[in-house]
Protein backbone atom coordinates (compact mmCIF):
# COMPACT_ATOMS: atom_id res chain seq x y z
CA UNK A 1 -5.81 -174.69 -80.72
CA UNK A 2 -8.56 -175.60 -78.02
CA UNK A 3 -9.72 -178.41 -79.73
CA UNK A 4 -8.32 -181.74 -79.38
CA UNK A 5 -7.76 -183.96 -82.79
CA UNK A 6 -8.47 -187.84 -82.37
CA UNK A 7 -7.80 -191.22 -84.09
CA UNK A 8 -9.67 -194.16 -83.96
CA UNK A 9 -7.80 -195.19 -80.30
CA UNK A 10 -6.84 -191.82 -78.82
CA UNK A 11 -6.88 -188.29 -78.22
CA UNK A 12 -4.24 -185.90 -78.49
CA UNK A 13 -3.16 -182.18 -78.56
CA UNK A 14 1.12 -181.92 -79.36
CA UNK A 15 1.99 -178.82 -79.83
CA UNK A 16 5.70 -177.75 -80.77
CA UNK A 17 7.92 -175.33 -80.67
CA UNK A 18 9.88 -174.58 -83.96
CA UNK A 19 12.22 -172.03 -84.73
CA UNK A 20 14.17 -172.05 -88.29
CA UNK A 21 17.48 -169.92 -88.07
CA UNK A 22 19.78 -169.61 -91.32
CA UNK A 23 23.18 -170.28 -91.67
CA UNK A 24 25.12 -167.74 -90.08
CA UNK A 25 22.27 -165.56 -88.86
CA UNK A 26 21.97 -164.14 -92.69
CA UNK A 27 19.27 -161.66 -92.97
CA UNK A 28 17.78 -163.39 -96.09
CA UNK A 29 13.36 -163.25 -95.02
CA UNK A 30 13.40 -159.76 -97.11
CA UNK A 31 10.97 -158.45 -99.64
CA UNK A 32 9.05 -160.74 -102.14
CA UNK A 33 10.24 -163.74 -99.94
CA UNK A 34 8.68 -162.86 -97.12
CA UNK A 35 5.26 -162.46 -98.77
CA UNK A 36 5.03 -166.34 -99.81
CA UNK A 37 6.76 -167.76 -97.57
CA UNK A 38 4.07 -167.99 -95.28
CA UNK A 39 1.59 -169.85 -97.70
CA UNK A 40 4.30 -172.10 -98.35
CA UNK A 41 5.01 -173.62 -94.77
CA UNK A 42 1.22 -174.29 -94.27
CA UNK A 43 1.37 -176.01 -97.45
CA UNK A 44 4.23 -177.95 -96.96
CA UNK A 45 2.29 -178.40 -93.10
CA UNK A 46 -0.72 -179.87 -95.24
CA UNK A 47 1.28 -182.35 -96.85
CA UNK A 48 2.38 -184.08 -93.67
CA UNK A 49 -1.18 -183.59 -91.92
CA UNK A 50 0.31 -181.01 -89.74
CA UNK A 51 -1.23 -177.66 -88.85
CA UNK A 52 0.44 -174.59 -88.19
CA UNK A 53 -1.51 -172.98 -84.94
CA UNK A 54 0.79 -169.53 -85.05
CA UNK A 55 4.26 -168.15 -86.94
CA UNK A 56 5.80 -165.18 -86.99
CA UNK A 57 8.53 -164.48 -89.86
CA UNK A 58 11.63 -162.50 -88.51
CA UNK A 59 14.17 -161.07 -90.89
CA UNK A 60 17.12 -163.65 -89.63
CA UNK A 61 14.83 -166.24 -87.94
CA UNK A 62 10.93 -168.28 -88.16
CA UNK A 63 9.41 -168.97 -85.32
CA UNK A 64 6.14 -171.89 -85.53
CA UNK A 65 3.99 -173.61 -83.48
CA UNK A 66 2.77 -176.48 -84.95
CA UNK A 67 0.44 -179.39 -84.11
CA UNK A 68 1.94 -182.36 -85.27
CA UNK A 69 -0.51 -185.54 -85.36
CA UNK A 70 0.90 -189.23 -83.47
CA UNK A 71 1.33 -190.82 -86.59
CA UNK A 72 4.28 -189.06 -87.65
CA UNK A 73 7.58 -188.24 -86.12
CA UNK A 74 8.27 -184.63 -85.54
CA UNK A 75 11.93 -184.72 -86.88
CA UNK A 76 10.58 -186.36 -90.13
CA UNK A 77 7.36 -183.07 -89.58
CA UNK A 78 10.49 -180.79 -89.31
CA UNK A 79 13.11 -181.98 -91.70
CA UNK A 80 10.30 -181.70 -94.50
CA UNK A 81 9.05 -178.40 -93.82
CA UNK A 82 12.82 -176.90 -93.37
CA UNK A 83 13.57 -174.81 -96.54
CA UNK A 84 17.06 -176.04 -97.73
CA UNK A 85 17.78 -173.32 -100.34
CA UNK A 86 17.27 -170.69 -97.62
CA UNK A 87 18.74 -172.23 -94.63
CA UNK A 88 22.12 -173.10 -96.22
């Protein structure tokens, strides 16, 4: 997190906030779910050339902070990393 990321014109360091809540509060980060859903946001993170600095997995809510380079917008960032299946 101390180290700043570049591209060929600028430095940067964004940093953001994220928290994931599902519908209704429903208290579905349980069990085997819980285990890879970890892996699977830093993945997903990967994709988009994101990196996940810190998370912590709640059993209603996900909280994130993520480092999101200038390139790409952080509700596109967002939108792709949100789980659909669990959040609806």
């Amino acid at each position: 997190m101390d180290k700043i990321a570049s591209l060929s014109h600028s430095k940067w360091e964004c940093n953001y906030h994220v928290v994931f809540i599902p519908k209704c509060r429903r208290r579905v980060l349980y069990g085997q779910l819980r285990k890879h859903l970890g892996e699977v946001f830093h993945d997903l993170a990967q994709h988009k050339d994101s990196r996940i600095e810190e998370g912590h997995l709640m059993p209603d809510h996900v909280h994130m902070l993520i480092s999101i380079p200038l390139k790409h917008a952080v509700s596109q960032v967002v939108g792709y990393l949100r789980v659909p299946s669990f959040f609806y």
